[in-house]
N, C-alpha and C. Protein backbone atom coordinates (compact mmCIF):
# COMPACT_ATOMS: atom_id res chain seq x y z
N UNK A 1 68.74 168.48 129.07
CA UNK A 1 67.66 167.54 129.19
C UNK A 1 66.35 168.32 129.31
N UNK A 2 65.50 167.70 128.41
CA UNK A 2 63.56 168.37 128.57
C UNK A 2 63.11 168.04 129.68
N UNK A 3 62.53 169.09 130.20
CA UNK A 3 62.08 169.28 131.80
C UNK A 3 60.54 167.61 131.18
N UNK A 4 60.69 166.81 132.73
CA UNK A 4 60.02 165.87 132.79
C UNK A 4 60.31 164.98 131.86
N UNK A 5 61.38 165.03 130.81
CA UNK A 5 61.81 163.25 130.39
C UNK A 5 62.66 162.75 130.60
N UNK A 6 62.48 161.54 130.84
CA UNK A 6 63.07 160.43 131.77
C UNK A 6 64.11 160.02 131.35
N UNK A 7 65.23 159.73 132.26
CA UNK A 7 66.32 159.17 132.08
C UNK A 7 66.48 157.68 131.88
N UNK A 8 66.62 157.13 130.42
CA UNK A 8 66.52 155.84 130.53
C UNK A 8 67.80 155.12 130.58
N UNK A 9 67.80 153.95 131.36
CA UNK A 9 69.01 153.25 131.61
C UNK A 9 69.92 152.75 130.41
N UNK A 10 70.78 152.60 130.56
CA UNK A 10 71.66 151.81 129.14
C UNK A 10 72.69 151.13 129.69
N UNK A 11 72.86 150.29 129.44
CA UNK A 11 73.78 149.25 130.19
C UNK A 11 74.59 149.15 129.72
N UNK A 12 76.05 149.13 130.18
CA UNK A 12 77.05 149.70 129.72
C UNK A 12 77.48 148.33 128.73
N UNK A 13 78.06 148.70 127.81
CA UNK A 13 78.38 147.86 126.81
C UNK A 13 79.81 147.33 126.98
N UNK A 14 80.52 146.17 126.73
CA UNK A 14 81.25 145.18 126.80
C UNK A 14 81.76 144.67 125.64
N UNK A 15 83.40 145.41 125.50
CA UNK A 15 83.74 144.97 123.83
C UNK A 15 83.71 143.65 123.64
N UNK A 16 83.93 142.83 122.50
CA UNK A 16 83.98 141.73 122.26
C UNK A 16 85.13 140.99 122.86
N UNK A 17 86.44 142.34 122.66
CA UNK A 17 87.79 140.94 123.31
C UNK A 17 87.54 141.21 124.85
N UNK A 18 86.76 142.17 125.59
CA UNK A 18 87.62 142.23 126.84
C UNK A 18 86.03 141.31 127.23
N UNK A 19 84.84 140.70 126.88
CA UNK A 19 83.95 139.82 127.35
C UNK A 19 84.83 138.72 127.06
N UNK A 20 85.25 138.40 125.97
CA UNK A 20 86.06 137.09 125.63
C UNK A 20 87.35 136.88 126.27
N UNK A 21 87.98 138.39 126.94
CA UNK A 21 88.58 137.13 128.12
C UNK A 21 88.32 136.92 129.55
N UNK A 22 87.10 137.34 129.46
CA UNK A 22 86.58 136.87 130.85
C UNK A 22 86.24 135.50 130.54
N UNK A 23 85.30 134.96 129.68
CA UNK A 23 84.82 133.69 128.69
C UNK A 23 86.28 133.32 128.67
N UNK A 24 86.90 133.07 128.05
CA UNK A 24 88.17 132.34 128.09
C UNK A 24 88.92 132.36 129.52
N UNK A 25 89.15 133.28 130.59
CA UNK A 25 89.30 132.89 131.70
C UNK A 25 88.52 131.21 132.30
N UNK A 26 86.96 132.19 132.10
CA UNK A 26 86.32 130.61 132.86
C UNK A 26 86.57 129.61 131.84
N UNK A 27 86.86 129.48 130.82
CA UNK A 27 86.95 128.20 130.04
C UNK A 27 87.80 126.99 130.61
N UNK A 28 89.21 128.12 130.93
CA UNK A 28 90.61 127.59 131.32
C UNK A 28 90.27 127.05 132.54
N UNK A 29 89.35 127.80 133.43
CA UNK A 29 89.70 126.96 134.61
C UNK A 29 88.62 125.94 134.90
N UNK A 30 87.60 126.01 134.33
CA UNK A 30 86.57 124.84 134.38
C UNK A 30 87.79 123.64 133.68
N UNK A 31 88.17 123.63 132.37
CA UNK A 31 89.15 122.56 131.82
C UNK A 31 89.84 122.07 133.11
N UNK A 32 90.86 122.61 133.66
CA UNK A 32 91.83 122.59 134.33
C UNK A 32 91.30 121.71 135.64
N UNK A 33 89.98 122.26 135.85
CA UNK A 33 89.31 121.64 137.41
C UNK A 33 88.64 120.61 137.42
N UNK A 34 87.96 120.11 135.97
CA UNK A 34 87.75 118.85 135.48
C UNK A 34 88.49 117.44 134.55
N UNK A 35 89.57 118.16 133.99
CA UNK A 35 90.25 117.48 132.92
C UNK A 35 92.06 117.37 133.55
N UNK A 36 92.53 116.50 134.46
CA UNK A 36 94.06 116.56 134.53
C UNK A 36 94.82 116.24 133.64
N UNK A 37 94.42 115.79 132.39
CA UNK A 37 95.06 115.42 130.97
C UNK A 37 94.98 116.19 130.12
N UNK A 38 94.53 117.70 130.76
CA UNK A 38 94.52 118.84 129.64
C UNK A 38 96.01 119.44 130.14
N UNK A 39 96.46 120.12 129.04
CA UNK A 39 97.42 121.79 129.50
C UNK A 39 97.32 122.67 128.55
N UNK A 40 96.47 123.32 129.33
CA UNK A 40 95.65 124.55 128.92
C UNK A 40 96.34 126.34 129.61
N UNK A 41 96.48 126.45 127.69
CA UNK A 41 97.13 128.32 128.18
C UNK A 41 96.60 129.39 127.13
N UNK A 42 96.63 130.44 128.03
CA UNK A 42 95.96 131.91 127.68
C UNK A 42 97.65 132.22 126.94
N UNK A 43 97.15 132.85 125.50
CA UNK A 43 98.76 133.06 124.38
C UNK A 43 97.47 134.18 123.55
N UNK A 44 98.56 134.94 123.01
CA UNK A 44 98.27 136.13 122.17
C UNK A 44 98.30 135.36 120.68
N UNK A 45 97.47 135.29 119.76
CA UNK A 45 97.63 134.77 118.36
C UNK A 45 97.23 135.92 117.49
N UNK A 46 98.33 136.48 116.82
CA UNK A 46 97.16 137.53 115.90
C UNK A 46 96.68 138.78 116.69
N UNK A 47 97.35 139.21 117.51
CA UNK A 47 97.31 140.01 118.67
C UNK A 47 95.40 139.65 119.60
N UNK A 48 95.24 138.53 119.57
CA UNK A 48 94.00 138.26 120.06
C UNK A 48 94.10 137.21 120.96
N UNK A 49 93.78 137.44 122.44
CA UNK A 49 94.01 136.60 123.53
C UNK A 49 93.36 135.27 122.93
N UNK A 50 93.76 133.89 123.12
CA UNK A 50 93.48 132.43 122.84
C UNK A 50 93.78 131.18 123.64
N UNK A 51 92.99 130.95 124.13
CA UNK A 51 92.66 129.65 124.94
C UNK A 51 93.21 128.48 123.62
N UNK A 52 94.86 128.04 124.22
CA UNK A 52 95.28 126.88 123.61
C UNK A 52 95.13 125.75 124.42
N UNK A 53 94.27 124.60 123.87
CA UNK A 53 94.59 123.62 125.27
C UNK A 53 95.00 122.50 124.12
N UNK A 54 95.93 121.19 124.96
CA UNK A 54 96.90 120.17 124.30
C UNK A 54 96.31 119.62 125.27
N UNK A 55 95.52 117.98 124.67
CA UNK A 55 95.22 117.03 125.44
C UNK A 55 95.44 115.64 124.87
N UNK A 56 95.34 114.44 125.47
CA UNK A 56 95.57 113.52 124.74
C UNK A 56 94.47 112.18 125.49
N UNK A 57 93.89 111.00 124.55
CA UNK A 57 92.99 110.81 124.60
C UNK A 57 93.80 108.59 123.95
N UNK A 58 93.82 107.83 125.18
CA UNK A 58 94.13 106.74 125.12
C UNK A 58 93.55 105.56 124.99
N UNK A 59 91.69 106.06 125.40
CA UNK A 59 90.70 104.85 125.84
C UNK A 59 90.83 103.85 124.56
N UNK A 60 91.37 104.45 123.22
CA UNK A 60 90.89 102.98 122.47
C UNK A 60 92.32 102.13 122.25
N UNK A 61 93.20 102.19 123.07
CA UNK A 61 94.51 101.67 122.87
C UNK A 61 95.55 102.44 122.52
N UNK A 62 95.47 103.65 121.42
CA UNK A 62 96.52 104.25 120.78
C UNK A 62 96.15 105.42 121.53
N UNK A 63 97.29 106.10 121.71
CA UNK A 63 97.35 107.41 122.25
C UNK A 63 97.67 108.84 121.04
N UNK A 64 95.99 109.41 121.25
CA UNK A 64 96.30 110.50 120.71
C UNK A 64 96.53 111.57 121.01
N UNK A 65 96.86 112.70 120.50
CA UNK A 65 97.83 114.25 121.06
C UNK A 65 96.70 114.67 120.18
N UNK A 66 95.88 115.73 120.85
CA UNK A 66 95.17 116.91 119.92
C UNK A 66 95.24 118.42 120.95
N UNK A 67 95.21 119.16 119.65
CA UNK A 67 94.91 120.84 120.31
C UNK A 67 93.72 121.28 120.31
N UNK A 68 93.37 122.65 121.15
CA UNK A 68 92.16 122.96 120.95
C UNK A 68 92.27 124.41 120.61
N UNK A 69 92.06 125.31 120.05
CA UNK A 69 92.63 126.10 119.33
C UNK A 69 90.99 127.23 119.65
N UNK A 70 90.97 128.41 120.93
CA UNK A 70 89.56 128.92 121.04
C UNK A 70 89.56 130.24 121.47
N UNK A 71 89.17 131.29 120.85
CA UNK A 71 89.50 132.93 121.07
C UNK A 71 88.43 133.47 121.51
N UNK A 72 86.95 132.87 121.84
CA UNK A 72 85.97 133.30 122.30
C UNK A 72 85.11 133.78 121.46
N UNK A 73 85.52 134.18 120.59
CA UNK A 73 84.94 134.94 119.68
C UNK A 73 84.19 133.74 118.48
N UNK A 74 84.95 132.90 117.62
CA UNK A 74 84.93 132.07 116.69
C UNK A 74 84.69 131.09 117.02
N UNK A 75 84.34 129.65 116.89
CA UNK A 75 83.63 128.41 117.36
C UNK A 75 85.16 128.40 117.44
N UNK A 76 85.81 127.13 118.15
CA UNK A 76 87.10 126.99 118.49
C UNK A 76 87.27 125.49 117.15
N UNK A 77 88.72 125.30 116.98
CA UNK A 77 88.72 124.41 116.48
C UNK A 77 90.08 123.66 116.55
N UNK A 78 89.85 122.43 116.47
CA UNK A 78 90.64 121.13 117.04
C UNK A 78 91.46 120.20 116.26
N UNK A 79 92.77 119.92 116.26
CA UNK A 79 93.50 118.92 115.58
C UNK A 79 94.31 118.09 116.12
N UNK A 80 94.39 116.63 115.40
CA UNK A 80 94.95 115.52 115.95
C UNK A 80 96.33 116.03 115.69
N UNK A 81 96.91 115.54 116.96
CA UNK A 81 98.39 116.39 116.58
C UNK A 81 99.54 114.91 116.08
N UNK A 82 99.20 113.55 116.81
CA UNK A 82 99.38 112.50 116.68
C UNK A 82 98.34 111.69 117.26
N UNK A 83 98.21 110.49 116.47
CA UNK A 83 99.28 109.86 115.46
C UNK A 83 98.52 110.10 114.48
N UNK A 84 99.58 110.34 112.88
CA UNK A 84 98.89 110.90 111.65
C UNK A 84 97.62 110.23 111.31
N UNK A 85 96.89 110.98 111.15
CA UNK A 85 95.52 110.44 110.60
C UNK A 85 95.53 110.09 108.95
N UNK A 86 94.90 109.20 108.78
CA UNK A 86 94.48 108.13 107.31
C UNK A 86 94.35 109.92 106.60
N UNK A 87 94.74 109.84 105.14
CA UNK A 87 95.21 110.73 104.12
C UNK A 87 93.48 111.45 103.84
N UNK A 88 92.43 110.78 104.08
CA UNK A 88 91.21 111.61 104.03
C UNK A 88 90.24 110.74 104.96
N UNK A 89 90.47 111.30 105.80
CA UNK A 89 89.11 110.63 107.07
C UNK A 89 88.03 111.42 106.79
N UNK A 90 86.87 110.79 107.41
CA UNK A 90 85.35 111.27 107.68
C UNK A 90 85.40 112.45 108.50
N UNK A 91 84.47 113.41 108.56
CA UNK A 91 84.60 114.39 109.29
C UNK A 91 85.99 115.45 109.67
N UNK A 92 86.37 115.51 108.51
CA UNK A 92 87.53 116.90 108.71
C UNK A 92 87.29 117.94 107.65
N UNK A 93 88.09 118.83 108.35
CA UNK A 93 88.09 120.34 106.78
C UNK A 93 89.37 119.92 106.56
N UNK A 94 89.37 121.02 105.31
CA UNK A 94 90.78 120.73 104.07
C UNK A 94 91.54 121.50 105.09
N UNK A 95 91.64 122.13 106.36
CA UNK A 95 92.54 122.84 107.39
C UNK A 95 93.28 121.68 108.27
N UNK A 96 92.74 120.07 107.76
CA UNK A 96 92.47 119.23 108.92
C UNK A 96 91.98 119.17 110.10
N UNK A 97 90.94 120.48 110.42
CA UNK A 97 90.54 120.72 111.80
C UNK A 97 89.18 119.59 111.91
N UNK A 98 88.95 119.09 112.87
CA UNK A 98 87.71 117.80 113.19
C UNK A 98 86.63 118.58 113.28
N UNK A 99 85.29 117.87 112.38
CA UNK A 99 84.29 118.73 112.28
C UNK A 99 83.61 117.45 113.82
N UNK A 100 83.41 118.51 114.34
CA UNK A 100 83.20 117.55 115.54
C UNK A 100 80.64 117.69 115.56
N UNK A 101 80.33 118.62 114.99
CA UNK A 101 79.11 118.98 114.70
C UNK A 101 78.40 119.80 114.16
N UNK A 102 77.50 119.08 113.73
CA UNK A 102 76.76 120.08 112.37
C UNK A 102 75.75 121.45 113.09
N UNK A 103 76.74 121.99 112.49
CA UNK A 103 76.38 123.76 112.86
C UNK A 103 74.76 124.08 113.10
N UNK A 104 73.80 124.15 111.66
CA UNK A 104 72.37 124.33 111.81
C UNK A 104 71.74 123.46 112.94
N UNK A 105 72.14 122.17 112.74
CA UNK A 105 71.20 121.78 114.38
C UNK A 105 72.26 121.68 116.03
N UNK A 106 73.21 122.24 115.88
CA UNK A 106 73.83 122.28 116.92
C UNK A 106 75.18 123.31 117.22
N UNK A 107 74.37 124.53 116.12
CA UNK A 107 75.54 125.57 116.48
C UNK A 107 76.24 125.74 118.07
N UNK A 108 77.72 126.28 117.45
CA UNK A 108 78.21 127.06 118.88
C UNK A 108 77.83 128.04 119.03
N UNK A 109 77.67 128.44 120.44
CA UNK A 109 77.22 130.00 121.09
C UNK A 109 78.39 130.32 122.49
N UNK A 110 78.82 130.81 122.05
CA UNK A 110 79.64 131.72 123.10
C UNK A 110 79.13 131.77 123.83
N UNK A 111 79.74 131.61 125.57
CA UNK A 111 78.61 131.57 126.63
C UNK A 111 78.25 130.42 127.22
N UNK A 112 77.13 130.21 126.34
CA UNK A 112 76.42 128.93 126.54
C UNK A 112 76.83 127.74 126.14
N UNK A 113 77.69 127.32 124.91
CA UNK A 113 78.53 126.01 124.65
C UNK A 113 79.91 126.29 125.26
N UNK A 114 80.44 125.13 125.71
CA UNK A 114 81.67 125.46 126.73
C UNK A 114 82.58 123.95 125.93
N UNK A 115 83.54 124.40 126.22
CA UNK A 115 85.28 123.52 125.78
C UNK A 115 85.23 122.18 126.63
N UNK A 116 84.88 122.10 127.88
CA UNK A 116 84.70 121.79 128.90
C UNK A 116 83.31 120.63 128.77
N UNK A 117 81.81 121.29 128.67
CA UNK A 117 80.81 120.05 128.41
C UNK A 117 81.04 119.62 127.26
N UNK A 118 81.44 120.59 125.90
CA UNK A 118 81.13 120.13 124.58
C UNK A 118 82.12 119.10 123.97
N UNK A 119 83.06 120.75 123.66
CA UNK A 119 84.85 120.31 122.69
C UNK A 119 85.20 119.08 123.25
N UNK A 120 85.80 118.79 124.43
CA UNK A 120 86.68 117.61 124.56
C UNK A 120 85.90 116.45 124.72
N UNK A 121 84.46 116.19 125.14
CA UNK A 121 83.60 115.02 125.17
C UNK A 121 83.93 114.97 123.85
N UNK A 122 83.41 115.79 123.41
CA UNK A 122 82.72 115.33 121.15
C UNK A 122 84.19 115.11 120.63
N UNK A 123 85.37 115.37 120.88
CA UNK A 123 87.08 115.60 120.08
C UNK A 123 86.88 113.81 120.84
N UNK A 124 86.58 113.50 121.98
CA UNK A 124 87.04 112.08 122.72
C UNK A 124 86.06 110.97 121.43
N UNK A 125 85.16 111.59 121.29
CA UNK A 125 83.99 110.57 120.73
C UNK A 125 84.14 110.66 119.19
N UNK A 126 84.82 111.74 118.76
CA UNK A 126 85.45 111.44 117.67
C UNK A 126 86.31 110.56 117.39
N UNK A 127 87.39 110.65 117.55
CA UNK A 127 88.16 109.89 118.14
C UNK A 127 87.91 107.87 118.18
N UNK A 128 86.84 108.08 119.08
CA UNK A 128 86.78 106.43 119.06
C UNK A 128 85.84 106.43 117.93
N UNK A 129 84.90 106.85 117.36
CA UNK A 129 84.37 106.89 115.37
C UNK A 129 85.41 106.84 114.68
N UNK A 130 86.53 107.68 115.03
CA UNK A 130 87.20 107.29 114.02
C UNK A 130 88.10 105.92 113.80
N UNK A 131 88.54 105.43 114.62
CA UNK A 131 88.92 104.01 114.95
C UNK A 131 87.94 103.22 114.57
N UNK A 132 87.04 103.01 115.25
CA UNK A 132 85.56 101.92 114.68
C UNK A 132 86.16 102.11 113.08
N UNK A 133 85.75 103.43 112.51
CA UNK A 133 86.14 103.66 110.77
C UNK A 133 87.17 102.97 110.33
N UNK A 134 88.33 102.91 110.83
CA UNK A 134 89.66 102.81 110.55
C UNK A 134 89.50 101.34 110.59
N UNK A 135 88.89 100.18 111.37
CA UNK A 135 87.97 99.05 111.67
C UNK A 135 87.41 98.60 110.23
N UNK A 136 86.23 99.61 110.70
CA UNK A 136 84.87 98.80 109.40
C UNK A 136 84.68 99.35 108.26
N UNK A 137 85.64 100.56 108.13
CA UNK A 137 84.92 101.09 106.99
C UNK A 137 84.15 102.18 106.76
N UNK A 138 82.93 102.10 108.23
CA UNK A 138 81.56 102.96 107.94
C UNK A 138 81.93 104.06 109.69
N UNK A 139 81.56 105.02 109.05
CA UNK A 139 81.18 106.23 110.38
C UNK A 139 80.56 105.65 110.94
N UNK A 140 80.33 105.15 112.38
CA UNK A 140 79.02 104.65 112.83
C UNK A 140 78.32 105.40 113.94
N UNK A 141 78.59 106.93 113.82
CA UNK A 141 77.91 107.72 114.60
C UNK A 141 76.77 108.52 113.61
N UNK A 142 75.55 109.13 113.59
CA UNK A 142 75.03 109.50 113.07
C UNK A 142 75.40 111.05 112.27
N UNK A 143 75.24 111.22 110.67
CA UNK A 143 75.95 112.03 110.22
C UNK A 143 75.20 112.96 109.28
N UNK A 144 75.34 114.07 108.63
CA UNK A 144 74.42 114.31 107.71
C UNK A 144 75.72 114.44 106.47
N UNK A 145 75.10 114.18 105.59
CA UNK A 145 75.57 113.98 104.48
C UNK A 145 75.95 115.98 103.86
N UNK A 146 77.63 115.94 103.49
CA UNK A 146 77.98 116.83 103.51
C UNK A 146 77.83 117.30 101.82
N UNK A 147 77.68 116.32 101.17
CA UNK A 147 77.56 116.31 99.58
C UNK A 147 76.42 117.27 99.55
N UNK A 148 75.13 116.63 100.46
CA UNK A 148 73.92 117.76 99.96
C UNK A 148 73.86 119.28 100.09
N UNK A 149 74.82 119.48 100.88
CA UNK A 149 74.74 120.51 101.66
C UNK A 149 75.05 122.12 100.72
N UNK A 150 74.75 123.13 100.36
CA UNK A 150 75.21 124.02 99.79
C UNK A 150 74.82 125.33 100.52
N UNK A 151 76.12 126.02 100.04
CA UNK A 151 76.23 127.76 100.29
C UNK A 151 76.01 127.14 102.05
N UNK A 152 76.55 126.71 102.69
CA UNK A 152 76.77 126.14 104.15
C UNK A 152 77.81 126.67 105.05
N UNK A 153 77.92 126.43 105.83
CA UNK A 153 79.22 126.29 106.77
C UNK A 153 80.37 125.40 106.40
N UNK A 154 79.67 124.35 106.10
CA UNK A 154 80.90 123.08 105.38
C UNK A 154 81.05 123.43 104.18
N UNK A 155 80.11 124.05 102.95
CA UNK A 155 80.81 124.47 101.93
C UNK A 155 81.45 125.94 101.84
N UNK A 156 81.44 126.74 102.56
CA UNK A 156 82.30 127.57 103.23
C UNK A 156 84.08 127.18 103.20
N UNK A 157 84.23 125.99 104.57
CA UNK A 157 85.20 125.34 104.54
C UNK A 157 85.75 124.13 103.75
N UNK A 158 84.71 123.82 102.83
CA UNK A 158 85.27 122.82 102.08
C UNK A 158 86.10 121.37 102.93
N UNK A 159 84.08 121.40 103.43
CA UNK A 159 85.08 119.57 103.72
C UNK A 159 85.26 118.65 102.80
């Protein structure tokens, strides 16, 4: 070291999986401490720790079974497990995973969007849109039109 320059701090850096399972720790147990209709588990997928949670969702009469499928790393993503959904509903990818919100005005951020305020409110409120649909016909939650959309996130996944 040059006599008189300063030692500057550097803060120690934090790989991606071992921050993501601290983030997936708290995920599990915020779920767990708010939601008794979740069952929620830490599983290796792909040798990459993953927050699986199985919940099910009755308010509009029929009882549905969905997963939540979330590695910390990737926006997490969600499927009706029962009862089979209509052969092309509103709001899904060709994976069948529920596009539960449009990325540019309401991306996920690690951290700061949680499984807990976001995923299972918006998977519940899907859910009853999609019934109303199954009803009338029309989405009646506000939507952006996925036709316009190019070189996107949705044309990425091809909803």
């Amino acid at each position: 070291m040059v006599k008189n320059e300063k030692k500057i701090y550097q803060p120690h850096r934090v790989n991606s999986l071992q921050s993501s399972y601290y983030l997936l720790i708290h995920e599990k147990k915020e779920l767990e401490a708010h939601y008794d209709f979740l069952d929620c588990q830490l599983k290796s997928v792909k040798g990459q720790l993953t927050l699986i949670v199985i919940g099910s969702y009755s308010q509009t009469g029929v009882n549905y079974n969905y997963k939540v499928v979330y590695n910390g790393v990737v926006p997490p993503k969600v499927w009706i497990l029962s009862p089979t959904l209509v052969c092309t509903p509103p709001h899904v990818y060709k994976d069948k995973s529920l596009c539960l919100y449009y990325p540019p005005e309401q991306h996920w951020r690690n951290g700061a969007s949680s499984l807990y305020s976001h995923i299972i409110p918006w998977v519940h409120e899907w859910i009853l849109f999609y019934e109303i649909w199954l009803i009338t016909g029309k989405w009646e939650h506000p939507e952006v039109d996925h036709s316009l959309i190019k070189n996107s996130f949705y044309d990425k996944n091809k909803l």
